[in-house]
Protein backbone atom coordinates (compact mmCIF):
# COMPACT_ATOMS: atom_id res chain seq x y z
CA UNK A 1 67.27 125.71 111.98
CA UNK A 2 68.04 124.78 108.68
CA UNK A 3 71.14 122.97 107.54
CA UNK A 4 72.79 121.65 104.38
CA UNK A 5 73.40 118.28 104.38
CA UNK A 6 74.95 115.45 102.69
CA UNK A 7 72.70 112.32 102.71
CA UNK A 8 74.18 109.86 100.47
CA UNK A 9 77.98 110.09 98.79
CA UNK A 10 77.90 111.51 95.10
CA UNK A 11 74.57 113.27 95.03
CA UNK A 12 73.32 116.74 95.43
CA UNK A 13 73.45 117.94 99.42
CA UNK A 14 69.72 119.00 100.63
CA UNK A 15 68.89 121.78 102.85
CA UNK A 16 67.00 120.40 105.87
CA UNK A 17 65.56 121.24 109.04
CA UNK A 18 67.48 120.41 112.32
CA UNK A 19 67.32 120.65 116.00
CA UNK A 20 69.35 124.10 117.11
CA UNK A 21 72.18 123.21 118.76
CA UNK A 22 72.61 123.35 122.45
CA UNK A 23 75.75 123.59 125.04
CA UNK A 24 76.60 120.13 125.64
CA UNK A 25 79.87 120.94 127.54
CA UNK A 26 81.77 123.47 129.59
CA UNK A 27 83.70 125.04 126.72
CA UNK A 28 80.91 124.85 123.83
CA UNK A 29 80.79 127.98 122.03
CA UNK A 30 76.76 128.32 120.01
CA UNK A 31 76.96 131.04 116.90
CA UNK A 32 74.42 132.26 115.24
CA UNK A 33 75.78 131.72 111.82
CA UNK A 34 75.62 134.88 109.65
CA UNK A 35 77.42 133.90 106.62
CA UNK A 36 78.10 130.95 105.25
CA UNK A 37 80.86 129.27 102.50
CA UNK A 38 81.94 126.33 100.82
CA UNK A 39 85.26 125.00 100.39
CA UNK A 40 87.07 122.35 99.03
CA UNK A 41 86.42 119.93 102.31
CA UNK A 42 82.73 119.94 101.74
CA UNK A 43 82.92 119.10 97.73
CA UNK A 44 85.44 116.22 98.88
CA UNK A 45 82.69 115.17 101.69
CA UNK A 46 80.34 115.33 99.07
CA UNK A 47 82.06 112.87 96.76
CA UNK A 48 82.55 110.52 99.22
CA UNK A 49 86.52 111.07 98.56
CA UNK A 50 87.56 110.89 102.56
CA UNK A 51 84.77 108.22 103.22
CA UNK A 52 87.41 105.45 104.23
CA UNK A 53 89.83 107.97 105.99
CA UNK A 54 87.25 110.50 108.40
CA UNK A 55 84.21 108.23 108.10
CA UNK A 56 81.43 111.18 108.32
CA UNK A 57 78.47 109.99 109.48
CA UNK A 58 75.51 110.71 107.19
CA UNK A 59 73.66 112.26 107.11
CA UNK A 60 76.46 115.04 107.66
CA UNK A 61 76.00 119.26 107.87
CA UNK A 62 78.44 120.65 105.71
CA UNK A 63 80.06 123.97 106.04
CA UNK A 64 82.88 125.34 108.06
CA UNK A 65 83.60 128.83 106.55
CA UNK A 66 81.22 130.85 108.57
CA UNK A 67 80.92 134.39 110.46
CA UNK A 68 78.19 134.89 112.65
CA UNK A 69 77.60 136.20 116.29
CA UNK A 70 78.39 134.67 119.66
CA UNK A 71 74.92 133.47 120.99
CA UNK A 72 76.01 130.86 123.74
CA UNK A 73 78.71 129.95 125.88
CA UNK A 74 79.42 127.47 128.27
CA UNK A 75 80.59 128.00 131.59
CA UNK A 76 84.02 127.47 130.93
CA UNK A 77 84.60 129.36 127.93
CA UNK A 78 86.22 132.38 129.13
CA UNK A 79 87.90 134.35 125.43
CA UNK A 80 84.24 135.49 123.96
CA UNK A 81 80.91 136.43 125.07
């Protein structure tokens, strides 16, 4: 899949290819990501500005404002399918 990440504090993010991501626990939740944003957490990732404080470890996928579809669920997830 292909992912946008940061590599190194201060420069441009690139978009990469990664592994898909697979249930590693009982209450994962997988989407298949339709949509995709950036917000004002990723630009402060990006500039290294909560380096000290949440320690990301790079290289770091960026992006939490998404929509997509439900494509996997673990076993214990019982609220979506």
């Amino acid at each position: 899949m292909r992912a946008v990440r940061v590599h190194a504090y201060h420069e441009d993010p690139t978009i990469d290819d990664i592994p898909e991501p697979t249930i590693q626990g009982p209450l994962d939740v997988i989407i298949k990501v339709g949509g995709a944003g950036v917000c004002r957490t990723d630009l402060h990732i990006i500039n290294g500005d909560w380096a000290e404080a949440m320690a990301p470890e790079l290289p770091y996928v960026i992006g939490h404002e998404n929509a997509g579809w439900v494509h996997e669920i673990g076993e214990g997830v019982t609220n979506v399918a």
